[in-house]
Protein backbone atom coordinates (compact mmCIF):
# COMPACT_ATOMS: atom_id res chain seq x y z
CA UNK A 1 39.23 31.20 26.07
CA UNK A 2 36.56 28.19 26.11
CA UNK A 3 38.34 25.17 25.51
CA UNK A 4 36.52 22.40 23.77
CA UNK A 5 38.16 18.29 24.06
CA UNK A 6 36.51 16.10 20.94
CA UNK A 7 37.31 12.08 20.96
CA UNK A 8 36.25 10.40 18.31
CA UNK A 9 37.86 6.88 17.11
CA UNK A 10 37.42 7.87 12.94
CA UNK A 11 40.37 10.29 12.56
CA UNK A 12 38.70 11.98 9.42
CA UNK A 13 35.01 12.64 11.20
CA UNK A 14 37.37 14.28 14.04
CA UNK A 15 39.62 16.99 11.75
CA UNK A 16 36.23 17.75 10.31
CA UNK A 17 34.51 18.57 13.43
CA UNK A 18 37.49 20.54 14.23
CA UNK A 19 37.58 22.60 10.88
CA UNK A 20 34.11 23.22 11.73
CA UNK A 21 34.41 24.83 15.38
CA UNK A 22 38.20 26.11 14.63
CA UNK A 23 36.05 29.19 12.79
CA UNK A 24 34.64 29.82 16.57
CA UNK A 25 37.39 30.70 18.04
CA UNK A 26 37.52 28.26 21.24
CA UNK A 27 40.52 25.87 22.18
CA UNK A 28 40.33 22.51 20.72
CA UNK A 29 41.72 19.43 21.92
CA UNK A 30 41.55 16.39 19.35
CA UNK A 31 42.11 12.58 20.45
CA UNK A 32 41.25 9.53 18.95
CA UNK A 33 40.83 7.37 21.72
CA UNK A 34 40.45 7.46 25.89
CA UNK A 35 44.13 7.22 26.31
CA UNK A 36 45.03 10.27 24.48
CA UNK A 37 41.68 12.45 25.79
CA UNK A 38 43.31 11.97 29.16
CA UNK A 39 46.41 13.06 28.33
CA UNK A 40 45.18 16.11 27.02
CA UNK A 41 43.08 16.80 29.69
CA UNK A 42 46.24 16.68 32.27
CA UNK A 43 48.04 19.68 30.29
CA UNK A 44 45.12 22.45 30.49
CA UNK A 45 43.51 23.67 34.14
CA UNK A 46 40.04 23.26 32.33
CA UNK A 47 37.69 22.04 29.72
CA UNK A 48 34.57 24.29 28.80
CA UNK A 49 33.01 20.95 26.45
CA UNK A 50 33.82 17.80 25.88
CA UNK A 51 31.92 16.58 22.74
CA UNK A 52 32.26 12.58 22.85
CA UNK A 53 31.46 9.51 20.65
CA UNK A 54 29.53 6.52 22.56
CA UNK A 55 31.71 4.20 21.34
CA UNK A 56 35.11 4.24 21.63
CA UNK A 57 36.95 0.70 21.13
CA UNK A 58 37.38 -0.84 24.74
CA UNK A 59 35.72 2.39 26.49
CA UNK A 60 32.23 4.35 26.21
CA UNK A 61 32.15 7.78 25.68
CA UNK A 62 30.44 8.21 29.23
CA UNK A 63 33.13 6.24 31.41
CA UNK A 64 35.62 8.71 29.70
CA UNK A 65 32.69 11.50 30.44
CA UNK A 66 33.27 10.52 34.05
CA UNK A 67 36.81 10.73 34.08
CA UNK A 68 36.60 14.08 33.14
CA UNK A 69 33.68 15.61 34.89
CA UNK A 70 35.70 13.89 38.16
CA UNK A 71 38.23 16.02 37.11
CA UNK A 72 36.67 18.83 35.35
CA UNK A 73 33.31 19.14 37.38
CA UNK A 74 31.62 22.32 35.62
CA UNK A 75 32.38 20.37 32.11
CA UNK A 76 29.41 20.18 29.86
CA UNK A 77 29.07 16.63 27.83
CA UNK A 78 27.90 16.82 23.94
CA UNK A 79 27.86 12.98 22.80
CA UNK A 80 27.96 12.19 19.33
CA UNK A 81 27.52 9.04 17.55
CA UNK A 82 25.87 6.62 14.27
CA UNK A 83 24.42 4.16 17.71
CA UNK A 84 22.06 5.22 19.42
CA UNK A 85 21.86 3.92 23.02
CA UNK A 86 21.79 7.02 25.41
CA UNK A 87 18.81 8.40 27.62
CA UNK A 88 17.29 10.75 25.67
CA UNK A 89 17.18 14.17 27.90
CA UNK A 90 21.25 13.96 27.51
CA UNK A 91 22.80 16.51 24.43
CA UNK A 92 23.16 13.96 21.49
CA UNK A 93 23.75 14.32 18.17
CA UNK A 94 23.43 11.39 15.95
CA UNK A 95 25.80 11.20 13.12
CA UNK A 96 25.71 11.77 10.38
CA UNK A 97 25.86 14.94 12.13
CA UNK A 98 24.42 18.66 10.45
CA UNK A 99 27.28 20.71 10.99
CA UNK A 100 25.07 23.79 11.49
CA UNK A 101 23.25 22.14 14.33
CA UNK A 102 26.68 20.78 15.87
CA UNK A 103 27.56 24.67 15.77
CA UNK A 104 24.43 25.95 17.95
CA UNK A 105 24.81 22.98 19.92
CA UNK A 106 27.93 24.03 21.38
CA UNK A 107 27.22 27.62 21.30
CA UNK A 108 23.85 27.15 23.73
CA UNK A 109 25.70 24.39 25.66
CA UNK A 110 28.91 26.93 26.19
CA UNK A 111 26.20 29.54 27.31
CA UNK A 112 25.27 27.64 29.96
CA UNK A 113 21.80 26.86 28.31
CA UNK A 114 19.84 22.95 27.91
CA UNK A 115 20.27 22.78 23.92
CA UNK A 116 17.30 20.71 22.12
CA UNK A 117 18.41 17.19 21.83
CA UNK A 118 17.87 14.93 18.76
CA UNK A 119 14.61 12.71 18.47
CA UNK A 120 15.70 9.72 19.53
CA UNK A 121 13.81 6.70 18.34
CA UNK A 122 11.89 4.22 20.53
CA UNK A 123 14.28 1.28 21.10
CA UNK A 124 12.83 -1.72 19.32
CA UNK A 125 11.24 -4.26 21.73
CA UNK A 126 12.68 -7.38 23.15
CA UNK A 127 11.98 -10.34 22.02
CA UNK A 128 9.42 -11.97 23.69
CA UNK A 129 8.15 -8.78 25.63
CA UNK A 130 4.28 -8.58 25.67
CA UNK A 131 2.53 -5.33 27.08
């Protein structure tokens, strides 16, 4: 059984992921913050996905990433989230996320395939920065 971790701070956007990939059939564990994802992760010998928002009160989604993939080193990383500030060759999905899209996603990425990220924009420039 593939067992997929999901942290994501808004409580509501996480049971609706989870009623979304529940249909698939995987193992889902559900926390709200860093704290909690860790605890999780200590009561299961591994975790297939982690899917991940950026921004997670005091800690990133890729510190607790880290964690985890110290941990967990064959662990694939989906990160989710309404910010964007993440190099674009790394899975992302920016919310508000298509459901159907979150579903082949984590099907390819489970597979052991590179899914198709979303476009990310350009960042805007900094002020003052002349080319």
């Amino acid at each position: 059984m593939r067992i997929i971790l999901i942290v994501d701070d808004d409580a509501a956007f996480l049971r609706a992921l989870a009623r979304v990939l529940r249909p698939l059939g995987h193992q889902l564990l559900l926390a709200t913050d860093a704290l909690t994802a860790m605890r999780a992760a200590t009561h299961v010998d591994h975790i297939d996905l982690a899917i991940l928002d950026l921004v997670l009160g005091n800690v990133s989604g890729p510190e607790i990433a880290a964690r985890l993939v110290s941990i967990f080193p064959r662990m694939k990383v989906l990160y989710i989230s309404g910010k964007i500030d993440l190099d674009p060759s790394v899975p992302f999905l920016s919310k508000p996320i298509n459901m159907s899209t979150l579903i082949a996603m984590v099907q390819e990425l489970l597979a052991g395939g590179t899914p198709e990220v979303d476009t990310l924009p350009s960042p805007p420039p900094e002020p003052g920065d002349d080319e």
